[in-house]
N, C-alpha and C. Protein backbone atom coordinates (compact mmCIF):
# COMPACT_ATOMS: atom_id res chain seq x y z
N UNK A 1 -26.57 212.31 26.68
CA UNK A 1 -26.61 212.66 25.30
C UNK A 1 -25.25 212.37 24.65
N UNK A 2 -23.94 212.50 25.93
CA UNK A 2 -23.25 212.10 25.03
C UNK A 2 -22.56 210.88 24.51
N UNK A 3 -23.61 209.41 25.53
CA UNK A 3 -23.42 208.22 24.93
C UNK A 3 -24.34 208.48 23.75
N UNK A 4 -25.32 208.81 23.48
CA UNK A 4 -25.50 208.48 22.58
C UNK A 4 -25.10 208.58 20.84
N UNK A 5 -23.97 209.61 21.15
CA UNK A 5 -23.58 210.07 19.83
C UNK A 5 -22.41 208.87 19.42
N UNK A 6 -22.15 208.27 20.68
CA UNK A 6 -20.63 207.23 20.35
C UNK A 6 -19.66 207.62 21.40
N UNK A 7 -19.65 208.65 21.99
CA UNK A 7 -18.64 209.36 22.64
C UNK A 7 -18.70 208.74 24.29
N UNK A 8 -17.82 208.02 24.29
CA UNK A 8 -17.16 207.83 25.72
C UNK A 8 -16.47 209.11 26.58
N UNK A 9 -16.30 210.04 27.58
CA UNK A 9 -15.76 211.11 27.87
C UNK A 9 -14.72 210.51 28.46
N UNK A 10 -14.63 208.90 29.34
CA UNK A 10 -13.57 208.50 30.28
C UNK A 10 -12.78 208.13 29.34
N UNK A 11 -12.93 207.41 28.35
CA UNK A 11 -12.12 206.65 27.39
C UNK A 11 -10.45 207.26 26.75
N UNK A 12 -9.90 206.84 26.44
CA UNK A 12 -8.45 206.88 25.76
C UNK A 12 -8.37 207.11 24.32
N UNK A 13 -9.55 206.40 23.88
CA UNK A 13 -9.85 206.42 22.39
C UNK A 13 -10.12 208.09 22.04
N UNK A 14 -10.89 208.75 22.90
CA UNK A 14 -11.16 210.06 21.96
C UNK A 14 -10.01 210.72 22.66
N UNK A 15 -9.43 210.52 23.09
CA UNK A 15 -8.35 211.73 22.94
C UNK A 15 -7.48 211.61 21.84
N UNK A 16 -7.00 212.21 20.74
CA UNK A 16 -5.75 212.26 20.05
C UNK A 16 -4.57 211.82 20.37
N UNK A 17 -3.86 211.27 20.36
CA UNK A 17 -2.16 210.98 20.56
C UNK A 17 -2.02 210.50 21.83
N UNK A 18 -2.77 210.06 22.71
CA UNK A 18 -2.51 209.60 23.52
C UNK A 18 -1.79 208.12 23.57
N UNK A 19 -2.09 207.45 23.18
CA UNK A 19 -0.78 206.23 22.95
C UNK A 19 0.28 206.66 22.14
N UNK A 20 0.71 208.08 21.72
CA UNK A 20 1.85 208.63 21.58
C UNK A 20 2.67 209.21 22.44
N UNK A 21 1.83 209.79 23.26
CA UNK A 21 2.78 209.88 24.66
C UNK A 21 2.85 208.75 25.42
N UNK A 22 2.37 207.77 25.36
CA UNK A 22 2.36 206.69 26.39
C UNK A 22 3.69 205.97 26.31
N UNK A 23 3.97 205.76 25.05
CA UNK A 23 4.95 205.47 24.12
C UNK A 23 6.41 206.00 24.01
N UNK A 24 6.19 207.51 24.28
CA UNK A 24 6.85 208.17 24.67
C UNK A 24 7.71 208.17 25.73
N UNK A 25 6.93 207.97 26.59
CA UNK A 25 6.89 208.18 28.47
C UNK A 25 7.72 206.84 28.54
N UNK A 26 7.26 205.61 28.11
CA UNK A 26 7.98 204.22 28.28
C UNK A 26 9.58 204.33 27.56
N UNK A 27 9.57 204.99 26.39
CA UNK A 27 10.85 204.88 25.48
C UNK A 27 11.76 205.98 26.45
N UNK A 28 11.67 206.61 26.68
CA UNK A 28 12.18 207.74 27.88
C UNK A 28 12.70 207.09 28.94
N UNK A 29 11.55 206.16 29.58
CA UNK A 29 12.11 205.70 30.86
C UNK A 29 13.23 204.78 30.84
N UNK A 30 13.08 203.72 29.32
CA UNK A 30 14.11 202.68 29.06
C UNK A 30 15.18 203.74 28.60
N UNK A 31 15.51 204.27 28.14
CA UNK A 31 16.66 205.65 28.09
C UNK A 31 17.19 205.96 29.06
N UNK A 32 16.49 206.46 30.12
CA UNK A 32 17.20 206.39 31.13
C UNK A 32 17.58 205.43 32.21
N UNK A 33 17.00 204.26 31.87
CA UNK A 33 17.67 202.98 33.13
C UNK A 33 18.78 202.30 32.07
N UNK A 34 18.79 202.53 31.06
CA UNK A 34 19.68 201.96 30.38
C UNK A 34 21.30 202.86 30.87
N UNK A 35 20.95 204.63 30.83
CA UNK A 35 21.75 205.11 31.01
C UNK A 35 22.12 205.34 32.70
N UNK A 36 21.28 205.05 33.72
CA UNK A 36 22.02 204.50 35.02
C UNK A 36 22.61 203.31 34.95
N UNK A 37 22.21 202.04 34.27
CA UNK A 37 23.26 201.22 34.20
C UNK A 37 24.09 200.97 33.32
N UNK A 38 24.95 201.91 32.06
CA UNK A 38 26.13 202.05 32.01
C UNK A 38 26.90 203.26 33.05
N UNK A 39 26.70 204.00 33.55
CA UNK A 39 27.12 204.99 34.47
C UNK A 39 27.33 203.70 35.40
N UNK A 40 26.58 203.03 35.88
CA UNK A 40 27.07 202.00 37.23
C UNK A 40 27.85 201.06 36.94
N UNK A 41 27.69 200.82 35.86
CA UNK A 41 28.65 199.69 35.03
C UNK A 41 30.16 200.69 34.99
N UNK A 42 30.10 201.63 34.17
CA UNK A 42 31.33 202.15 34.24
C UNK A 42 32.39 202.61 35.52
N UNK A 43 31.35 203.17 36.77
CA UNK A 43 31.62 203.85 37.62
C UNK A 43 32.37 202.34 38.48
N UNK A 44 31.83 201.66 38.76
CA UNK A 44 32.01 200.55 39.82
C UNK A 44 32.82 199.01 39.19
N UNK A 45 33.08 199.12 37.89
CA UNK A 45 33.42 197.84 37.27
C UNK A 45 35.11 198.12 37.33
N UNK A 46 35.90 198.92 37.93
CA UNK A 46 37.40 199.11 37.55
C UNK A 46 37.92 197.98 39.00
N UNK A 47 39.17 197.41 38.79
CA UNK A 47 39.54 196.73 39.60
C UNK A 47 39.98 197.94 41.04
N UNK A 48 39.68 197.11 42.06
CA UNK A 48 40.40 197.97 43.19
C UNK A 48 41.90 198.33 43.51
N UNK A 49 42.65 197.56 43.38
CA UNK A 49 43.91 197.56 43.67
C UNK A 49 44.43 198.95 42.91
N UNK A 50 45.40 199.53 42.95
CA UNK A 50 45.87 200.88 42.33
C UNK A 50 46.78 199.72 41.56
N UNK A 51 47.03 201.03 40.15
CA UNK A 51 47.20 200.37 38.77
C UNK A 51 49.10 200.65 39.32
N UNK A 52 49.88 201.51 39.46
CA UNK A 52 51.00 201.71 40.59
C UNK A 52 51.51 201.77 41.27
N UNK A 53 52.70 201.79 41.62
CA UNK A 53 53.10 202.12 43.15
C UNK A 53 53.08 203.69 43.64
N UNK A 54 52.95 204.43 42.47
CA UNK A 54 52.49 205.57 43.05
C UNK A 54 50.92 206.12 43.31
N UNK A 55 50.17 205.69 42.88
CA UNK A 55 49.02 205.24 43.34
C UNK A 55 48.92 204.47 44.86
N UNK A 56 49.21 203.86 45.20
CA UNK A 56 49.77 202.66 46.13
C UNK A 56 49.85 203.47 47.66
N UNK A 57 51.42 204.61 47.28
CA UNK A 57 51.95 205.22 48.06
C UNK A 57 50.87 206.15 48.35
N UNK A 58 50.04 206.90 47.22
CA UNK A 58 49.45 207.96 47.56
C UNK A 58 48.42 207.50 48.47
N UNK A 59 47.19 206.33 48.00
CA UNK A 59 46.86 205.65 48.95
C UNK A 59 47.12 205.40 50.93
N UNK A 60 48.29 204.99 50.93
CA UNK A 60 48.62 204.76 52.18
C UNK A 60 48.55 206.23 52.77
N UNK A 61 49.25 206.90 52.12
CA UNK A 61 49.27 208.35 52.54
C UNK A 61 48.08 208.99 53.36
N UNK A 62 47.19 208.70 52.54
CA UNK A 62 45.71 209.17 52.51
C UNK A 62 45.66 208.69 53.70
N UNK A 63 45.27 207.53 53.96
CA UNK A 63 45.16 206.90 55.05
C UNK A 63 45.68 207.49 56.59
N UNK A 64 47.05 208.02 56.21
CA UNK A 64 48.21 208.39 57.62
C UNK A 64 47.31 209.27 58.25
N UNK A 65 47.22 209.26 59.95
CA UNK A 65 47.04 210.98 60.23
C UNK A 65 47.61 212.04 60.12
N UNK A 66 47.57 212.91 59.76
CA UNK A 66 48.23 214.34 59.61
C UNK A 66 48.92 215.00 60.58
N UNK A 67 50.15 215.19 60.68
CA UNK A 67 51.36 215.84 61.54
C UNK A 67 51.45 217.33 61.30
N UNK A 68 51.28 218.11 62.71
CA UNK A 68 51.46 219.33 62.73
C UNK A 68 52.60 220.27 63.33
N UNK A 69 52.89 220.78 62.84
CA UNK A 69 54.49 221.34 62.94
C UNK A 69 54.45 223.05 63.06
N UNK A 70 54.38 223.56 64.70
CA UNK A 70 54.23 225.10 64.49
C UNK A 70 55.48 225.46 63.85
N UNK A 71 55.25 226.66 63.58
CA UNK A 71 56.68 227.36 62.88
C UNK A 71 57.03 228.79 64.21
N UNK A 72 57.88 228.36 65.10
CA UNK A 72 57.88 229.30 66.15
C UNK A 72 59.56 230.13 65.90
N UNK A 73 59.63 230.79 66.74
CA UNK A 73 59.14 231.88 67.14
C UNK A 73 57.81 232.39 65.73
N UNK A 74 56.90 233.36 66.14
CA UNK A 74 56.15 234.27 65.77
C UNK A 74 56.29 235.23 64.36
N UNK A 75 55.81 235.37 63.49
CA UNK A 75 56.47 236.20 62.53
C UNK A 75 56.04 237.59 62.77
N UNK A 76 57.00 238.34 63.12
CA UNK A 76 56.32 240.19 62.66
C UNK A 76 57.29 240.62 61.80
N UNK A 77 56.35 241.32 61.27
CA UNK A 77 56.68 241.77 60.10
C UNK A 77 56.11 243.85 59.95
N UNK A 78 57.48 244.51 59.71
CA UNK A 78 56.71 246.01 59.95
C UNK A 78 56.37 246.57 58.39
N UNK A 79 55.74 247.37 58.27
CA UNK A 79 55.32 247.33 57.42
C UNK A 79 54.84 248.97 56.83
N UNK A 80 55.06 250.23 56.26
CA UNK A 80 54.99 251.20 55.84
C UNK A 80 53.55 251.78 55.34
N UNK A 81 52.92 252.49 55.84
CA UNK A 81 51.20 252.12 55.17
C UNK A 81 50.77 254.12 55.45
N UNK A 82 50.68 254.74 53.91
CA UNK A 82 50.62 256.30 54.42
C UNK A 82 51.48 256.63 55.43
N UNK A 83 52.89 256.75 55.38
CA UNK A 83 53.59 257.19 56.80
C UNK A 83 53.52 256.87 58.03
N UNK A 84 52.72 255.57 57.59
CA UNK A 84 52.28 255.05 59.04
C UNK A 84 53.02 253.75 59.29
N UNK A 85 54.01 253.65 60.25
CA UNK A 85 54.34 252.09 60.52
C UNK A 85 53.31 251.40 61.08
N UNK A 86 53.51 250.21 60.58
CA UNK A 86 52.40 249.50 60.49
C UNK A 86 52.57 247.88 60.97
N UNK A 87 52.21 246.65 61.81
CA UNK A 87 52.85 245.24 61.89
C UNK A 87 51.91 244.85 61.63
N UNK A 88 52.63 243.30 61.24
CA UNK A 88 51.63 242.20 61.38
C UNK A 88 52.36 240.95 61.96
N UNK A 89 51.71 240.65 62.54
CA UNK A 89 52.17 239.60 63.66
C UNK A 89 51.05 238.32 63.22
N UNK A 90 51.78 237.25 62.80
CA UNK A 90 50.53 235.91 62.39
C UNK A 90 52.03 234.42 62.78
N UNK A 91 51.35 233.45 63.45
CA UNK A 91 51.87 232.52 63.54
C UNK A 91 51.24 231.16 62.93
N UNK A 92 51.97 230.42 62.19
CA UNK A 92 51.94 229.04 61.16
C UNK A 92 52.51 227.83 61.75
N UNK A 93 51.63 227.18 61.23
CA UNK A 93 51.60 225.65 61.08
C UNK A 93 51.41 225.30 60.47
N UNK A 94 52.21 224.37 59.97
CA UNK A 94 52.47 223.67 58.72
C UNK A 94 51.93 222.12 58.71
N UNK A 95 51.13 221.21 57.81
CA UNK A 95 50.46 220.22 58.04
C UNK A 95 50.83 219.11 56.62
N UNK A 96 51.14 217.92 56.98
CA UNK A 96 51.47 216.90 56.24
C UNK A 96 51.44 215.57 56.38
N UNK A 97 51.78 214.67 55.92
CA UNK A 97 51.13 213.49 56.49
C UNK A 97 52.86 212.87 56.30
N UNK A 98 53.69 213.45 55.77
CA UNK A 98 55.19 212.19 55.85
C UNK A 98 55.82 213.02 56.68
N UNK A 99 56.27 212.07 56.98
CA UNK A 99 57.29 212.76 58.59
C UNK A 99 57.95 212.94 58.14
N UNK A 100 59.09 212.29 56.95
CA UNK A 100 60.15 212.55 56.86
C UNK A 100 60.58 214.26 56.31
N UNK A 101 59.56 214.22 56.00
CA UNK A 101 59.21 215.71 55.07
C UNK A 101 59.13 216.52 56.07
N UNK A 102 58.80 216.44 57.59
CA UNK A 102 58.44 217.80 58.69
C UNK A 102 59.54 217.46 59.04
N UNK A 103 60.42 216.39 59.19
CA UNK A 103 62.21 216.71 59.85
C UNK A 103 62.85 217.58 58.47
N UNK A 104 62.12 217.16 57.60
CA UNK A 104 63.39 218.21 56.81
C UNK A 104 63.02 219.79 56.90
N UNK A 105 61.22 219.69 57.53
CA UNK A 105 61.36 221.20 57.39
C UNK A 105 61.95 221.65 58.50
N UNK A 106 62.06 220.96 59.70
CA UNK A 106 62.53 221.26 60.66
C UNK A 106 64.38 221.33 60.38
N UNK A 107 64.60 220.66 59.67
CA UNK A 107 66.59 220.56 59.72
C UNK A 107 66.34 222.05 58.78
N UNK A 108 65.22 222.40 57.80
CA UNK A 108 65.88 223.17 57.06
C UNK A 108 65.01 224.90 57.08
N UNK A 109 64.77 225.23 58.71
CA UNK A 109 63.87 225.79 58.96
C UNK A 109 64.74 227.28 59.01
N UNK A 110 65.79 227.40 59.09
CA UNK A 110 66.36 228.91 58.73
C UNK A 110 65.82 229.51 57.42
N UNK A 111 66.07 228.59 56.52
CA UNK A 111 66.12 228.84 54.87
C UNK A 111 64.52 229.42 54.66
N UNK A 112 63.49 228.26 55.18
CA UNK A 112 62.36 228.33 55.08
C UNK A 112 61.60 229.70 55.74
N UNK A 113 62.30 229.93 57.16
CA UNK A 113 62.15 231.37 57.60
C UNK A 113 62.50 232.74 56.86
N UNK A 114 63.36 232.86 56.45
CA UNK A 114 63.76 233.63 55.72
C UNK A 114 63.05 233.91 54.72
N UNK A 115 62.85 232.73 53.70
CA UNK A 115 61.82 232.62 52.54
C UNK A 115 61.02 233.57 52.86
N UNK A 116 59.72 232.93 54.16
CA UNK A 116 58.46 233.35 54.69
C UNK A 116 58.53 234.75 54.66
N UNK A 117 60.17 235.40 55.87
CA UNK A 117 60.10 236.84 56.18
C UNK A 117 60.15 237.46 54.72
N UNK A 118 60.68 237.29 54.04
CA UNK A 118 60.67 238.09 52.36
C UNK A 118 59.23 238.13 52.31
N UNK A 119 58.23 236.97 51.89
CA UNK A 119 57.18 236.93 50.86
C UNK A 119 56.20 237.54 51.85
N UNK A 120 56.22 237.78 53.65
CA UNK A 120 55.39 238.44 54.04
C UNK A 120 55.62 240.27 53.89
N UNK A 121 57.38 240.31 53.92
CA UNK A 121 57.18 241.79 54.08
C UNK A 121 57.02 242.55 52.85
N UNK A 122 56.71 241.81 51.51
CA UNK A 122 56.47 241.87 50.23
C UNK A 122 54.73 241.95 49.78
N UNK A 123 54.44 241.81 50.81
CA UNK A 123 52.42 241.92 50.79
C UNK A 123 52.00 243.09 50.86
N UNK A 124 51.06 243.82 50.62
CA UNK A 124 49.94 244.95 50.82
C UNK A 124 49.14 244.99 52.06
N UNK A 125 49.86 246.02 52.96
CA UNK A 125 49.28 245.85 54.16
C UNK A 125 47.38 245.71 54.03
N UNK A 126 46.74 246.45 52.74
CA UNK A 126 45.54 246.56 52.68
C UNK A 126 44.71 245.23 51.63
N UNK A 127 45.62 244.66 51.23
CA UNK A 127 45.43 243.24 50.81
C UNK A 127 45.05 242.22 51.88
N UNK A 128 45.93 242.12 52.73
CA UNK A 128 46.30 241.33 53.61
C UNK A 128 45.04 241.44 54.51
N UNK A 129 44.12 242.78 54.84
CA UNK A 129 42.76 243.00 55.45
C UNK A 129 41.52 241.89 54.67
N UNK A 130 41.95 241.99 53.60
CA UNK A 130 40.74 240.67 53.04
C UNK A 130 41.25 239.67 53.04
N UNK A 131 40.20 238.44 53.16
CA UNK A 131 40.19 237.37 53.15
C UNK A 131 40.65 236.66 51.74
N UNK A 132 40.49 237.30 51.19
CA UNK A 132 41.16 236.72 49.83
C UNK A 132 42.69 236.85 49.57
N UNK A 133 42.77 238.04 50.60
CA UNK A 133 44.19 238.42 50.27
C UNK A 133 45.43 237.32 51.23
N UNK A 134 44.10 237.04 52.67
CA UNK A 134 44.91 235.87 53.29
C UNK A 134 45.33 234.48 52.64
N UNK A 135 44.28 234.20 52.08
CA UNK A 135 44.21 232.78 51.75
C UNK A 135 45.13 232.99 50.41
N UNK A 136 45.29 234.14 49.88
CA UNK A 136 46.27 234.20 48.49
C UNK A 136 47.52 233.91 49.35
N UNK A 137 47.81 234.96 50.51
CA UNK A 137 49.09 234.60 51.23
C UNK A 137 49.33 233.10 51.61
N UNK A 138 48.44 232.59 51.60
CA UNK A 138 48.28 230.92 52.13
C UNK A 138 48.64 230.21 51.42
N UNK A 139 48.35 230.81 50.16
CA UNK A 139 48.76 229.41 48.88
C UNK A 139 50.43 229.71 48.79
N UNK A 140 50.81 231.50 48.68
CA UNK A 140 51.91 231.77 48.87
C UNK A 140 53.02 231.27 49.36
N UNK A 141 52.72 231.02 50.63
CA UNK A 141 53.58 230.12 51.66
C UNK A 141 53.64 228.69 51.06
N UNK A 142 52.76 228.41 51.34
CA UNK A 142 52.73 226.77 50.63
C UNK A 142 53.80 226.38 49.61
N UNK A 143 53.49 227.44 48.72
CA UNK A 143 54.26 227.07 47.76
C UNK A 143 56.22 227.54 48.06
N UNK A 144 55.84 228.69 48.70
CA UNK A 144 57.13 229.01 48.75
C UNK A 144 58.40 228.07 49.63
N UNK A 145 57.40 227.31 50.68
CA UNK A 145 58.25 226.21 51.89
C UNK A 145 58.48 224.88 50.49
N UNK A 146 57.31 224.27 49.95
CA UNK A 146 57.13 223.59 48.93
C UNK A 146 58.61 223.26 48.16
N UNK A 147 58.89 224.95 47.40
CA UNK A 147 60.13 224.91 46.81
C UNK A 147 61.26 225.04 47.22
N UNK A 148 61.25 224.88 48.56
CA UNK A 148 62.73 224.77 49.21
C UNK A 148 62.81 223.44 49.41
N UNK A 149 61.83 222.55 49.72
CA UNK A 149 62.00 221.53 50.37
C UNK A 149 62.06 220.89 48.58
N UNK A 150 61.55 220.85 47.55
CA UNK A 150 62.00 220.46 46.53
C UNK A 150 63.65 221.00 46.34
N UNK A 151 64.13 221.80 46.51
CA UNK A 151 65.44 222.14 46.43
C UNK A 151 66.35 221.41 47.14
N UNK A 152 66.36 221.15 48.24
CA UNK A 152 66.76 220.73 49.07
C UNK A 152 66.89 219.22 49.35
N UNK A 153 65.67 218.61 49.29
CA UNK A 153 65.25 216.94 49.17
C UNK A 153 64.43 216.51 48.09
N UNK A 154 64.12 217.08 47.18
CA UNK A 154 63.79 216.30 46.04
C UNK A 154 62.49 216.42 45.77
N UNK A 155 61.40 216.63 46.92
CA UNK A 155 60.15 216.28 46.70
C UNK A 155 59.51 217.45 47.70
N UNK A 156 58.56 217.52 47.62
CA UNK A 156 57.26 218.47 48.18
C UNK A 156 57.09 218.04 49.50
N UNK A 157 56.15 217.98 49.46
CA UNK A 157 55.55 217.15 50.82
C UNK A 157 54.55 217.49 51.78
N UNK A 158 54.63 219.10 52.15
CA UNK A 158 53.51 220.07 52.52
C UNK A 158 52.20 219.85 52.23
N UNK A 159 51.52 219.77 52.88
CA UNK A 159 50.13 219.52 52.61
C UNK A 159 49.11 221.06 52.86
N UNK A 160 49.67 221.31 53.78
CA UNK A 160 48.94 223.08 53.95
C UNK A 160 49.62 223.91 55.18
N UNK A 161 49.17 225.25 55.05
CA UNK A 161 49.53 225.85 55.64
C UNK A 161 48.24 226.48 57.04
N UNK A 162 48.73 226.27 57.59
CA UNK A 162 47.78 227.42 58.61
C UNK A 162 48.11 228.19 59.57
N UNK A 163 47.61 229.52 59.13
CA UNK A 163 46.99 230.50 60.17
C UNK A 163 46.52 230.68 61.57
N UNK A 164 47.72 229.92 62.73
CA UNK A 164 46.68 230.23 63.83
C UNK A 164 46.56 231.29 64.78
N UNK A 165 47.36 232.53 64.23
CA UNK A 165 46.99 233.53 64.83
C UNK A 165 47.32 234.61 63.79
N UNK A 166 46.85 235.81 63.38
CA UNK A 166 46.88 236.56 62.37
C UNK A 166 46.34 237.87 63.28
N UNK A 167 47.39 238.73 63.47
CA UNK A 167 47.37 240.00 63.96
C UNK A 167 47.97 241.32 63.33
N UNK A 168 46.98 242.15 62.82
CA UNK A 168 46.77 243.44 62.23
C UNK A 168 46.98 244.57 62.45
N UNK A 169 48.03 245.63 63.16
CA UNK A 169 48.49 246.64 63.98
C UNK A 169 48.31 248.11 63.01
């Protein structure tokens, strides 16, 4: 009955707007291949070579393997907590990729000790229980060896610090 009124049910024709979404759907898709290939165009079209020599240097750098440098003897550190003496005992290693930079921490490892013993016995024994409070101490250090060795030779050089033993008394 319902060919006979005119009405196709499979057809495209009686639906409404349907070659408006079709239309749609196509203008959409060219939108977006247009916009993967300026993203690929942009992303991949820059020359390789670094535009500097500090670029260049940082490069090679990247490349070096990484040199590890304990910081020995051990640090303890005592510490006052409710009338309670209190230690912490944690030993570091220090990690970088220019050597010349771990002989200087090594020529200039009194200064750098000293630094450390201040900024540890300057912590919150109940800080120092979280993990946030370590890794704050982490950046701490970093920075604090960082600015000696800028004092001292001119440049940074430290790449990180680590934690390989951290003891809580």
């Amino acid at each position: 009955m319902a060919e006979e009124d005119g009405l196709d049910v499979g057809s495209e024709e009686g639906k409404p707007g349907g070659k408006k979404k079709l239309i749609i759907i196509i203008a959409l898709v060219v939108v977006l291949l247009g916009g993967g290939a300026a993203a690929y165009f942009l992303m991949f079209s820059g020359s390789d070579a670094p535009a500097d020599s500090a670029e260049a240097e940082a490069a090679a750098l990247a490349s070096e393997p990484s040199i590890y440098l304990p910081l020995e003897p051990a640090f303890t550190i005592d510490m006052m907590v409710e009338d309670r003496q209190r230690y912490v005992q944690l030993n570091m290693t220090v990690k970088s990729k220019n050597e010349e930079q771990m002989e200087a921490v090594t020529s200039h490892m009194p200064l750098i000790r000293n630094s450390l013993v201040l900024l540890f016995s300057s912590q919150s024994f109940d800080e120092l229980k979280t993990t946030e409070g370590k890794e704050a101490l982490k950046l701490a250090a970093l920075d604090a060896i960082n600015g000696i060795l800028e004092q001292e030779t001119g440049q940074g050089g430290i790449d990180g610090v680590l934690f390989t033993n951290f003891v809580m008394q």
